[in-house]
N, C-alpha and C. Protein backbone atom coordinates (compact mmCIF):
# COMPACT_ATOMS: atom_id res chain seq x y z
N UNK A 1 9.94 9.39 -10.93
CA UNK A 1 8.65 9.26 -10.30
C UNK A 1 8.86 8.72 -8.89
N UNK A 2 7.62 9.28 -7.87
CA UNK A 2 8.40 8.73 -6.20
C UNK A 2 7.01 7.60 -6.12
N UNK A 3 7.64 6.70 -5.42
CA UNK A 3 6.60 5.93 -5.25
C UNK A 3 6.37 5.30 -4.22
N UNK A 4 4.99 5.67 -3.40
CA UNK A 4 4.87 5.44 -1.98
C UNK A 4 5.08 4.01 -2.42
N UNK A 5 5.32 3.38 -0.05
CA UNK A 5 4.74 2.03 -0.11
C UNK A 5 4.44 2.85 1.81
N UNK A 6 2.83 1.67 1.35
CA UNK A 6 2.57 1.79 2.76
C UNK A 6 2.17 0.84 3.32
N UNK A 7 2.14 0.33 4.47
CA UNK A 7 1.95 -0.13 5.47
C UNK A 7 1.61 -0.25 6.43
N UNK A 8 0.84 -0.73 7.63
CA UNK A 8 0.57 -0.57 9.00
C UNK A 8 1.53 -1.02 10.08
N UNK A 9 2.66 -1.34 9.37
CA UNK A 9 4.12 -1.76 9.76
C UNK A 9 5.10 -1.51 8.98
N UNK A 10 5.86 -2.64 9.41
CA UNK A 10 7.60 -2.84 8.36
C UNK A 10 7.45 -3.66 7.33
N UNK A 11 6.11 -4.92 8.10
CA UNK A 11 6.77 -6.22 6.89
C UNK A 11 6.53 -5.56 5.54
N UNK A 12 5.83 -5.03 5.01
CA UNK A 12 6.14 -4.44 3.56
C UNK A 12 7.32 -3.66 2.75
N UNK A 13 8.70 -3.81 4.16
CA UNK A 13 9.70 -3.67 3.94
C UNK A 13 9.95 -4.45 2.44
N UNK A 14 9.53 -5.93 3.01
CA UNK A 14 10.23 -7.02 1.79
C UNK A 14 9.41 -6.81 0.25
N UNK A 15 8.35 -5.76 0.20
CA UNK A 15 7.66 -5.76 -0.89
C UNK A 15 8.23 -4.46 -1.39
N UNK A 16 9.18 -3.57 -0.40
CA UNK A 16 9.83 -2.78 -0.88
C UNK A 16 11.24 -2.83 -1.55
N UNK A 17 12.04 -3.83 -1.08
CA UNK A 17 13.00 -4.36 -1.14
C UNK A 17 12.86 -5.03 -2.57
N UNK A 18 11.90 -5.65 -2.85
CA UNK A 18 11.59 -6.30 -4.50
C UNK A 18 11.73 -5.07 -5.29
N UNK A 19 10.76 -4.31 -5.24
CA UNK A 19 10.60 -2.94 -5.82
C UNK A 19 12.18 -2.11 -6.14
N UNK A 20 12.91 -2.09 -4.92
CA UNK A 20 14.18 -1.47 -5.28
C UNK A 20 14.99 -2.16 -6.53
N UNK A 21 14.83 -3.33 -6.06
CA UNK A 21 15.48 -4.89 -6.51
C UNK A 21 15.14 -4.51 -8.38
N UNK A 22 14.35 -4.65 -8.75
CA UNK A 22 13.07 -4.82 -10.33
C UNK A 22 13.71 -3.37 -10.91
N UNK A 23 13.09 -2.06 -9.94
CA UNK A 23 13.12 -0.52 -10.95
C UNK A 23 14.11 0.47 -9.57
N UNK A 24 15.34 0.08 -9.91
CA UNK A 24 16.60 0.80 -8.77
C UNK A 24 16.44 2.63 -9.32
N UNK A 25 15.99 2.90 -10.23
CA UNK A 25 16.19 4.06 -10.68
C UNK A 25 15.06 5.09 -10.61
N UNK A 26 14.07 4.40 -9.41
CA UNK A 26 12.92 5.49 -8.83
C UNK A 26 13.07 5.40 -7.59
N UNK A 27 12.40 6.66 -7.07
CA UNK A 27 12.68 7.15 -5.86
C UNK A 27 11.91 6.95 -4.64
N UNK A 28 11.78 6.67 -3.68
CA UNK A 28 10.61 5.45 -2.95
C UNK A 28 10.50 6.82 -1.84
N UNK A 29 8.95 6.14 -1.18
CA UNK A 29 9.00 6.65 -0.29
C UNK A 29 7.91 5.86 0.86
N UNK A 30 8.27 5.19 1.83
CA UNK A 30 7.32 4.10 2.95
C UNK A 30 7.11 5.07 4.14
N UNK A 31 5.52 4.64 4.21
CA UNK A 31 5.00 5.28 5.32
C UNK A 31 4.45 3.97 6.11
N UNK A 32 4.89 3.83 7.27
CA UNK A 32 4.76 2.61 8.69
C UNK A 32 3.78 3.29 9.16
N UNK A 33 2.66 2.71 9.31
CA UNK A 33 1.43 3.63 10.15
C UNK A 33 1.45 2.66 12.07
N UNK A 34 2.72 2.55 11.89
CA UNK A 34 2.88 1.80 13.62
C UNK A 34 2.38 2.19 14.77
N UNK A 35 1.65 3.40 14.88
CA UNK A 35 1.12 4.48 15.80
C UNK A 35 -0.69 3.61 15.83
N UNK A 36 -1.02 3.04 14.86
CA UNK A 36 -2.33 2.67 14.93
C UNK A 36 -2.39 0.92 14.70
N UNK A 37 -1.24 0.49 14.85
CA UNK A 37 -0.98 -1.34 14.60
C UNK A 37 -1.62 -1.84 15.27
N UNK A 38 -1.97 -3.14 15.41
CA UNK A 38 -2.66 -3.87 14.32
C UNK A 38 -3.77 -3.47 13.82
N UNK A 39 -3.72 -3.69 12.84
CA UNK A 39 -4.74 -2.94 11.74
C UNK A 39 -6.21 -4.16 12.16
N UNK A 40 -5.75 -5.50 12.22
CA UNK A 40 -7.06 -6.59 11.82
C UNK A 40 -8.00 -6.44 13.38
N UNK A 41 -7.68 -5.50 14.43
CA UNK A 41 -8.22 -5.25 15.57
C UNK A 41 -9.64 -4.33 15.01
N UNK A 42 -8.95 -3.69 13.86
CA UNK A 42 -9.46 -2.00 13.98
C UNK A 42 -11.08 -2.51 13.09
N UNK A 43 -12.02 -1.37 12.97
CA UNK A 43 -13.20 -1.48 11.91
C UNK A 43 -12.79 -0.80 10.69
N UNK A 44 -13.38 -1.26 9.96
CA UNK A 44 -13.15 -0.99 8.67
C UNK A 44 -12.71 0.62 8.61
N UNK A 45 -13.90 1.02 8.68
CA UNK A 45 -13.48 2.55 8.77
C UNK A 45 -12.69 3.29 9.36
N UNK A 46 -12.30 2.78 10.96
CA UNK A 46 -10.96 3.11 11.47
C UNK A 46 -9.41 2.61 10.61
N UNK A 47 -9.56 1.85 9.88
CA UNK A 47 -8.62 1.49 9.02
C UNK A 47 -8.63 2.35 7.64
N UNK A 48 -9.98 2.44 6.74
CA UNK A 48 -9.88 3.48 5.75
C UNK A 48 -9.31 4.97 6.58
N UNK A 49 -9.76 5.61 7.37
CA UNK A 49 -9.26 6.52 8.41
C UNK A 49 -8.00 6.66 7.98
N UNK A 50 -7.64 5.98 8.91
CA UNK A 50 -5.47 5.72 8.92
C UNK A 50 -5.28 5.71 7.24
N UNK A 51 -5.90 5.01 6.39
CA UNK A 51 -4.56 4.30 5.39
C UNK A 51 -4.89 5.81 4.91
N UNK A 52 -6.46 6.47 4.49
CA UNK A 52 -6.32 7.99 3.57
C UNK A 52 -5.42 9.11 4.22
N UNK A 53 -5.40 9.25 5.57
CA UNK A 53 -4.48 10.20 6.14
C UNK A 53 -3.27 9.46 6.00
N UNK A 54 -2.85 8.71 5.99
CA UNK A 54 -1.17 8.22 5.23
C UNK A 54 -0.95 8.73 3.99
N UNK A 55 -1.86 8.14 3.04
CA UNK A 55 -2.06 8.49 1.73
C UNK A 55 -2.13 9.90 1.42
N UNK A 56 -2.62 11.01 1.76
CA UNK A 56 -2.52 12.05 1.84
C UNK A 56 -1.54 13.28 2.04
N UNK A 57 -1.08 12.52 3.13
CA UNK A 57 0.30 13.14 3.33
C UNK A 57 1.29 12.42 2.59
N UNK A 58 1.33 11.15 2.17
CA UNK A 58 2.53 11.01 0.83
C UNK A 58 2.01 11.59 -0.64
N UNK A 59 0.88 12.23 -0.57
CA UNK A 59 0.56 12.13 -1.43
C UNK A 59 1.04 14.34 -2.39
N UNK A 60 1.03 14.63 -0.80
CA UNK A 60 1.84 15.98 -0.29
C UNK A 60 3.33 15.61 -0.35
N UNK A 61 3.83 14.69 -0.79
CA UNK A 61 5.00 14.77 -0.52
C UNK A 61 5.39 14.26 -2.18
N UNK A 62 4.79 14.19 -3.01
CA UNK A 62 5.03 14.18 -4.37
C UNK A 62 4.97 12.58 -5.10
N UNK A 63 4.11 11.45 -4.32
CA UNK A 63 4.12 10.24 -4.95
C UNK A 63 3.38 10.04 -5.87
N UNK A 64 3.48 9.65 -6.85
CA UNK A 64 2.49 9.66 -8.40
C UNK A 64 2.13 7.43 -8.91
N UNK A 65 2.54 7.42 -7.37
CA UNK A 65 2.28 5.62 -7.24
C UNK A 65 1.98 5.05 -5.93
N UNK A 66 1.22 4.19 -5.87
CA UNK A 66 1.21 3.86 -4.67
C UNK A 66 1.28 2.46 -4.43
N UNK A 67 1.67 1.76 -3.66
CA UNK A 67 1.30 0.03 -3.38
C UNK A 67 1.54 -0.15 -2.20
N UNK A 68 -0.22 -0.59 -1.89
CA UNK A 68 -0.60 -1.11 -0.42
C UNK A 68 -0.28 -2.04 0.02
N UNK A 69 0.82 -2.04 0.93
CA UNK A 69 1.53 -3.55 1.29
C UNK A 69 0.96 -3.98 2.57
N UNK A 70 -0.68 -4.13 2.58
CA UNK A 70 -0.80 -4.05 3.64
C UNK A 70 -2.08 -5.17 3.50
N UNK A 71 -2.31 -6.12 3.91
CA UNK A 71 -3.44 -7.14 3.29
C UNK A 71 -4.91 -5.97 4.37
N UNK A 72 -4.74 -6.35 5.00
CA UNK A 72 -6.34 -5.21 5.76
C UNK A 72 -6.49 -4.16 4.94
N UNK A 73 -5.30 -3.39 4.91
CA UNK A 73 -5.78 -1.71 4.38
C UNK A 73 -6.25 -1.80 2.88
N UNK A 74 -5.35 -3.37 2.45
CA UNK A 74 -6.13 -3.42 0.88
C UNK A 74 -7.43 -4.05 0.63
N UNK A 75 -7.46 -4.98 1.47
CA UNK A 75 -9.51 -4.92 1.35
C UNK A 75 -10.06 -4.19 2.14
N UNK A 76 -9.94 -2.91 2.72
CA UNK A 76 -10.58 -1.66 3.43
C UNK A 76 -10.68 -0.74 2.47
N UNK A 77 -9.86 -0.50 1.93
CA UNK A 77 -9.89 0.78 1.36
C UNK A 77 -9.34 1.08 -0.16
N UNK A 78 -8.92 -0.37 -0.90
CA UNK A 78 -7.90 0.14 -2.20
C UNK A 78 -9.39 0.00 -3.26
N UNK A 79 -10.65 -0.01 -3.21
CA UNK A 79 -11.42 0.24 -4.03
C UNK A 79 -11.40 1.76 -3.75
N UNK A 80 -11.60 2.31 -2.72
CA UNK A 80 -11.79 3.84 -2.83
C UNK A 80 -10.55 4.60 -3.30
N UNK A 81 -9.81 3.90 -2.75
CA UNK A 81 -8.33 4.69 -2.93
C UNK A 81 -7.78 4.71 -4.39
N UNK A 82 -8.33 4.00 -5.47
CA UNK A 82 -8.91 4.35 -6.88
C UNK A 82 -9.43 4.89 -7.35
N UNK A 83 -10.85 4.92 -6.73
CA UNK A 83 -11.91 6.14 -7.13
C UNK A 83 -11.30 7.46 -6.73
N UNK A 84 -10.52 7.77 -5.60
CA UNK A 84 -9.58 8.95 -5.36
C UNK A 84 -8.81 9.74 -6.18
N UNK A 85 -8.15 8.79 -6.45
CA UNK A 85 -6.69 8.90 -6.84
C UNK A 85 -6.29 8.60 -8.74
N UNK A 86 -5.87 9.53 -9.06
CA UNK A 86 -5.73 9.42 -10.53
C UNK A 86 -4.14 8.60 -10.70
N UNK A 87 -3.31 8.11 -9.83
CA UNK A 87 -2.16 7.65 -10.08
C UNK A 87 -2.40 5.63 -9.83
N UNK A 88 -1.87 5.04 -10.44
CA UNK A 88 -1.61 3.73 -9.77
C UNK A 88 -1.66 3.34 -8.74
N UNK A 89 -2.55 2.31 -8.14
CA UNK A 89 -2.63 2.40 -6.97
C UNK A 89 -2.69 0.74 -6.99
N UNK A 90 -1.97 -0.29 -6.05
CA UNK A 90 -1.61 -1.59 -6.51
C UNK A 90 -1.61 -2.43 -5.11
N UNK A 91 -2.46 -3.39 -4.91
CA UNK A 91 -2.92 -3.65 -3.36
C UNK A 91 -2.20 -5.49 -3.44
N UNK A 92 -2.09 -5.55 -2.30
CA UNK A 92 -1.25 -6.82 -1.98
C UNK A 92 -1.84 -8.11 -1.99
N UNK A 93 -3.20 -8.05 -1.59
CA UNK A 93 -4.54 -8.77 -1.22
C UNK A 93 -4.77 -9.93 -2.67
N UNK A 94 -4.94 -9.05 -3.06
CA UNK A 94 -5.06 -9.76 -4.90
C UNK A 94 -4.24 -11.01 -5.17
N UNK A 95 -2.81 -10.38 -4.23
CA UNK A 95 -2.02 -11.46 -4.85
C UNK A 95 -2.16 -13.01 -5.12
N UNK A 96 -2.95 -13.46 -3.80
CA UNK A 96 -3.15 -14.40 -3.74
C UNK A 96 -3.70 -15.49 -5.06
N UNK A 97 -4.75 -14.72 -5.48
CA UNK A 97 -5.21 -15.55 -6.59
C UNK A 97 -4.52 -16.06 -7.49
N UNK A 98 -3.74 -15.38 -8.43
CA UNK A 98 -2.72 -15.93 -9.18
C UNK A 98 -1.90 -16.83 -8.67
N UNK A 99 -1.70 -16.77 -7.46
CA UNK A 99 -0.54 -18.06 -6.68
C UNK A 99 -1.21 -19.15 -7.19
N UNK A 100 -1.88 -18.45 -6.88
CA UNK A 100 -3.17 -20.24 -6.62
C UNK A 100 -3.64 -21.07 -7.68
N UNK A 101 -3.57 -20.11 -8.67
CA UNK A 101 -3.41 -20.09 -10.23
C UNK A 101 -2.31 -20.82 -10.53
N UNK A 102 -1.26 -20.12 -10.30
CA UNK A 102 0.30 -20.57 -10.90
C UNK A 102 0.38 -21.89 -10.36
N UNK A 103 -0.30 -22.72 -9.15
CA UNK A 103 0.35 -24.02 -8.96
C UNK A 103 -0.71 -25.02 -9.16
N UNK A 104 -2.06 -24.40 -9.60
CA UNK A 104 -2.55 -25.01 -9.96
C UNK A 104 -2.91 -26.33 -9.43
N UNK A 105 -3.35 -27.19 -10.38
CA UNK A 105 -3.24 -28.54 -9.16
C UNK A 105 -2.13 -29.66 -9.18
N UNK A 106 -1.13 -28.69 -8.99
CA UNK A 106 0.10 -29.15 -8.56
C UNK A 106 0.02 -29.67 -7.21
N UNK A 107 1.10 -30.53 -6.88
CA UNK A 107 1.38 -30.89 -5.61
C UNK A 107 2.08 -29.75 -4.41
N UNK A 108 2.13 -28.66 -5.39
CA UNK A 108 2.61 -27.24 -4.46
C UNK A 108 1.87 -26.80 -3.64
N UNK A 109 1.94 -25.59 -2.87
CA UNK A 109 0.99 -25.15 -1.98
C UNK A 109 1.70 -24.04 -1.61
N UNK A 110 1.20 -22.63 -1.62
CA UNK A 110 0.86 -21.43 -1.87
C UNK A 110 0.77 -21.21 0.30
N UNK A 111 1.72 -20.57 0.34
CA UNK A 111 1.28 -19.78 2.13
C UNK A 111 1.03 -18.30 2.28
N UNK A 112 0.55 -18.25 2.84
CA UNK A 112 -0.32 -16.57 3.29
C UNK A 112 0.60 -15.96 4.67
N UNK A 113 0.85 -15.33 4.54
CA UNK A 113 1.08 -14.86 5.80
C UNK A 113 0.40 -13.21 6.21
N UNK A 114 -0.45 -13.13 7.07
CA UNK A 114 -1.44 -11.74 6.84
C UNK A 114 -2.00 -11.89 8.77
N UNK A 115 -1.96 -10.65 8.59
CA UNK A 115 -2.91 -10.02 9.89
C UNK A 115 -4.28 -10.48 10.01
């Protein structure tokens, strides 16, 4: 199975790099949408825009997964990009909560780093 990762950059390199890291025996494929960066400039819809024409064309290129490594493009667009799309589709944005979860009211503390 090929499985996009996309981005409005690189840093989702390191969310790709896990991915290799976890399941080495699928076949990846990252689309950098660097031609339209920074995404947190853009309106919503200029951002759904970009991430479905990314999506589209990986999607022409045989990916049956997707994960939005992209905190903007995943609260822009990964509700639609569900209603779209019959394959997995897995947004970065979310993550947060569970952090926040996992340390609970620990003396830990959980960092963001996002556009």
């Amino acid at each position: 199975m090929q499985i996009g990762f996309f981005d409005s950059g690189i840093g989702g390199i390191t969310v790709l790099h896990k991915a290799l890291k976890m399941i080495p025996d699928e076949d990846y494929l990252y689309y950098a949408d660097s031609a339209h960066v920074p995404y947190g400039e853009k309106s919503k819809e200029e951002v759904k825009d970009y991430v479905f024409s990314a999506v589209d064309f990986m999607v022409q290129k045989g990916i049956k997964a997707l994960v939005v490594a992209c905190n903007t493009a995943t609260s822009a667009a990964i509700e639609d990009l569900r209603k779209k799309y019959d394959f997995p589709v897995i947004g970065m944005e979310p993550a947060v909560k569970p952090a926040v979860e996992f340390v609970g009211n620990s003396d830990k503390r959980v960092l963001v780093f996002a556009t």
